[in-house]
C-alpha atoms as a PDB file:
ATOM      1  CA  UNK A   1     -55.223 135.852 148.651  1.00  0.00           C
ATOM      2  CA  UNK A   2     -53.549 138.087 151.186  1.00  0.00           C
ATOM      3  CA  UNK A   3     -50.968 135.527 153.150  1.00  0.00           C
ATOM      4  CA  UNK A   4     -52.143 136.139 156.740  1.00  0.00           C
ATOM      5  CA  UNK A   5     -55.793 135.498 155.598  1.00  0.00           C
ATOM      6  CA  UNK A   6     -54.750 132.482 153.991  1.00  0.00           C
ATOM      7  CA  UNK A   7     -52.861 131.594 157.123  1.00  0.00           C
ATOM      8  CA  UNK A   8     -55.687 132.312 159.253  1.00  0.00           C
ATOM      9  CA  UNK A   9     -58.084 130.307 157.274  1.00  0.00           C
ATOM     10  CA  UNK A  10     -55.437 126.807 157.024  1.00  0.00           C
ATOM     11  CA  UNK A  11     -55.502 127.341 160.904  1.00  0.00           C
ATOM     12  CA  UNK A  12     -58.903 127.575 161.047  1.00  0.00           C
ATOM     13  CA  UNK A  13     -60.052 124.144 159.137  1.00  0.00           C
ATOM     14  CA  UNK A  14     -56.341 122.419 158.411  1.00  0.00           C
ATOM     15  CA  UNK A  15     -56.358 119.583 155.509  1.00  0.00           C
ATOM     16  CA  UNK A  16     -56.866 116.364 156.864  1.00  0.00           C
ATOM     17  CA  UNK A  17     -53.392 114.339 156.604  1.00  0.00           C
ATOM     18  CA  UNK A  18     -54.791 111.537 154.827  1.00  0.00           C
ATOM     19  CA  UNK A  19     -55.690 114.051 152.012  1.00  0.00           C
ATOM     20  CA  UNK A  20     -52.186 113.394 150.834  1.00  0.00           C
ATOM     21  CA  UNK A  21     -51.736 109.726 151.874  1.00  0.00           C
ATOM     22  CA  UNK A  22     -52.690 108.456 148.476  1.00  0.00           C
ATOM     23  CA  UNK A  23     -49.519 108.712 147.482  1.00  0.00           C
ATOM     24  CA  UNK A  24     -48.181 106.350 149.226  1.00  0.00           C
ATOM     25  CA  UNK A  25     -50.529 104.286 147.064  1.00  0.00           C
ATOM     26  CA  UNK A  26     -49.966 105.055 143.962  1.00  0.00           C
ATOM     27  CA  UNK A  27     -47.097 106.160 141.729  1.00  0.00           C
ATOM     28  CA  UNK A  28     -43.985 104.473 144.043  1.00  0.00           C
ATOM     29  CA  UNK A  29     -42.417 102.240 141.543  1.00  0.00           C
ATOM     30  CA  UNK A  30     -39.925 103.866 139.718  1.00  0.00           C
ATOM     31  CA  UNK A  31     -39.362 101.321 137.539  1.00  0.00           C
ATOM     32  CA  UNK A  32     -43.051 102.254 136.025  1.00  0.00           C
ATOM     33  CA  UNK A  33     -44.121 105.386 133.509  1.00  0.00           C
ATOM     34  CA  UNK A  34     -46.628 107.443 135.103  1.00  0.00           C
ATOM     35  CA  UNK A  35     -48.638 109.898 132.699  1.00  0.00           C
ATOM     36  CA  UNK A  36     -51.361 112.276 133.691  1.00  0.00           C
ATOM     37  CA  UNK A  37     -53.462 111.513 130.712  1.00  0.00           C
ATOM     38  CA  UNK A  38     -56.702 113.723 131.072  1.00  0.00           C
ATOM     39  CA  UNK A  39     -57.558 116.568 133.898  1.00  0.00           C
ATOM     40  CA  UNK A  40     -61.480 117.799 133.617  1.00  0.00           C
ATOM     41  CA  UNK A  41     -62.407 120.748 136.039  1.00  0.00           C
ATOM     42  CA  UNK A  42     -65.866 120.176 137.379  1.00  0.00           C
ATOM     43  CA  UNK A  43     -68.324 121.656 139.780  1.00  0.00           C
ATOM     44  CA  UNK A  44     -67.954 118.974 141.879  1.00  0.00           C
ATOM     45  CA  UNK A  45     -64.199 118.412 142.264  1.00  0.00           C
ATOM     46  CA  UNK A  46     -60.913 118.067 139.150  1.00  0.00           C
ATOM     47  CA  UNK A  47     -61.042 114.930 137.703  1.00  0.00           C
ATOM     48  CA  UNK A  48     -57.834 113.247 136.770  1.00  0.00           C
ATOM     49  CA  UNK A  49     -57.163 109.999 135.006  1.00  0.00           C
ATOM     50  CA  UNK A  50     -53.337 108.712 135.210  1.00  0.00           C
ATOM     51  CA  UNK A  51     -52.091 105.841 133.140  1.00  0.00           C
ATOM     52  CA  UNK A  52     -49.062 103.569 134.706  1.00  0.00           C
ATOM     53  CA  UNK A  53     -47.265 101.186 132.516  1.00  0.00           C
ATOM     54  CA  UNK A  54     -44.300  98.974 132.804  1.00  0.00           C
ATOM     55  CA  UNK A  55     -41.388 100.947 130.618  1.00  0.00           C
ATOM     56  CA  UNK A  56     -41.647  98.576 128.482  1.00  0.00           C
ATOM     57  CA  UNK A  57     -44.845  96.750 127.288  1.00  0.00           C
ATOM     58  CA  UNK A  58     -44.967  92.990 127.577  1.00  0.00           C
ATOM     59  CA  UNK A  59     -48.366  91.982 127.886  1.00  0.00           C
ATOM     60  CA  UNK A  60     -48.831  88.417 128.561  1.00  0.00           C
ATOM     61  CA  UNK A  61     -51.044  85.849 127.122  1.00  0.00           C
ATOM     62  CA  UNK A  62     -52.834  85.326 130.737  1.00  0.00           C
ATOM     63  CA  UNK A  63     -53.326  89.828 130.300  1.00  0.00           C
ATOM     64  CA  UNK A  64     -50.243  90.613 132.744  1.00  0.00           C
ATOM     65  CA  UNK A  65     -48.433  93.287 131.917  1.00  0.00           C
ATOM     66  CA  UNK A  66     -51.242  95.277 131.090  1.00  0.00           C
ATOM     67  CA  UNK A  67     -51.088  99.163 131.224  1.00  0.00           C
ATOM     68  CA  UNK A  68     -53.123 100.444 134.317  1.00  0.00           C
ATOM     69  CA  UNK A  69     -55.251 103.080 134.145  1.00  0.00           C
ATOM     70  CA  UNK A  70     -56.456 105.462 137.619  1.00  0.00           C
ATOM     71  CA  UNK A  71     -59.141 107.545 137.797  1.00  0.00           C
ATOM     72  CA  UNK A  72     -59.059 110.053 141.216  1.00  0.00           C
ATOM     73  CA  UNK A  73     -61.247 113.131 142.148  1.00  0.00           C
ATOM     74  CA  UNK A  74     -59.893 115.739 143.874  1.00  0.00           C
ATOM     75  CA  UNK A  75     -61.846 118.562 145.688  1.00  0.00           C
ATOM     76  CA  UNK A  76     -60.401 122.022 145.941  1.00  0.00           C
ATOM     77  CA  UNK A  77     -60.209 124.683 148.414  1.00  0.00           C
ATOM     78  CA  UNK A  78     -59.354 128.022 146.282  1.00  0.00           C
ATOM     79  CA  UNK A  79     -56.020 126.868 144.502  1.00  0.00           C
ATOM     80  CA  UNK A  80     -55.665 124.115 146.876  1.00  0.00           C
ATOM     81  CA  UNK A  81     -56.589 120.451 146.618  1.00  0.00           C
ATOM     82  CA  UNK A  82     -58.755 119.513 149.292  1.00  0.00           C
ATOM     83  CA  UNK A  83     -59.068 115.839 149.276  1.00  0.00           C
ATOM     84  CA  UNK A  84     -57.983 113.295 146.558  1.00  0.00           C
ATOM     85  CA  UNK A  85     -60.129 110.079 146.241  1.00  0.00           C
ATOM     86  CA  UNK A  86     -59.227 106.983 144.498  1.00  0.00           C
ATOM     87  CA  UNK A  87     -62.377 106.552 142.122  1.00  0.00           C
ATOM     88  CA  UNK A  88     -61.572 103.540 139.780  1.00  0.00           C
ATOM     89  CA  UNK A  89     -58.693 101.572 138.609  1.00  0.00           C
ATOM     90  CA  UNK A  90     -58.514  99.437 135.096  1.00  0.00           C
ATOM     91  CA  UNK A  91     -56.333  97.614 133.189  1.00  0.00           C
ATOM     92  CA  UNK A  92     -56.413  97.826 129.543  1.00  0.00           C
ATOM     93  CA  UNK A  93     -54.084  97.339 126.085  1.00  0.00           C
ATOM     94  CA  UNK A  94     -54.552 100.947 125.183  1.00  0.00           C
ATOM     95  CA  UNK A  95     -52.212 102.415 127.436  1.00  0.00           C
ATOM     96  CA  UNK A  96     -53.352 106.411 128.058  1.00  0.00           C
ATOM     97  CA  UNK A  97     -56.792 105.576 126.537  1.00  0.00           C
ATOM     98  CA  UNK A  98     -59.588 106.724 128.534  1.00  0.00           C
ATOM     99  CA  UNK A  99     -63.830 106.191 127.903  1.00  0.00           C
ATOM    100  CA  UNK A 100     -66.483 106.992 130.066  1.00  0.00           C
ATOM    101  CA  UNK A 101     -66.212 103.914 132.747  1.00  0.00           C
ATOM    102  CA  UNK A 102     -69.624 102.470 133.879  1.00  0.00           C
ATOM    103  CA  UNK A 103     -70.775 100.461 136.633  1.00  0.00           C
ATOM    104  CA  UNK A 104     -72.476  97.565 134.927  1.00  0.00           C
ATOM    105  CA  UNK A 105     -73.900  95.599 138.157  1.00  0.00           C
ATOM    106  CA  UNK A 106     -71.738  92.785 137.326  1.00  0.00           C
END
C-alpha cells in the first residue's frame, strides 16, 4: 500500500488504544515461558492460542503450577491487527496442547 494512502486511511479511522492494552494483561512475568503454540487465519479474525508456564514445571497436588493456556482473536485491517480479544483461558498438564474448547453450560 502506497504510504500516504495508508497514512490517510490510519487518520481516517485510528486503532482504538485499548486494541493494544492486552498486553498489559498478559505475558508480563518474565520469570514465565511464553510460546505461541497455534495461529489459524480465519474469515472472521487470526486465531492464536499461547501457552505460559512456570520455567520450570512443578505442578502441585492441589493443580498449582499448572501450565496456562490463552486463546485470543485478533481482527485485521490489511496487514494490521485490528483488535485483539481475550477469548478463553485454561489450565492444563499438557503444556502447548491445544483441543477444540467447548462451552459445556456448566
Amino acid at each position: 500500500m502506497e504510504p500516504e494512502l495508508a497514512s490517510e486511511l490510519f487518520a481516517a479511522d485510528p486503532i482504538p488504544a485499548e486494541t493494544f492494552a492486552i498486553y498489559d494483561r498478559f505475558f508480563t512475568d518474565e520469570k514465565k515461558l511464553n510460546t505461541l503454540r497455534l495461529i489459524v487465519n480465519t474469515d472472521s479474525g487470526v486465531f492464536v492460542a499461547c501457552s505460559e508456564a512456570d520455567s520450570t514445571l512443578n505442578i502441585q497436588s492441589d493443580c498449582t503450577g499448572m501450565p496456562m493456556q490463552h486463546l485470543f482473536l485478533v481482527t485485521m485491517f490489511g496487514l494490521n491487527p485490528r483488535s485483539i480479544m481475550h477469548l478463553a483461558s485454561s489450565e492444563t498438564v499438557g503444556f502447548g496442547k491445544f483441543s477444540i474448547w467447548t462451552d459445556d453450560g456448566e
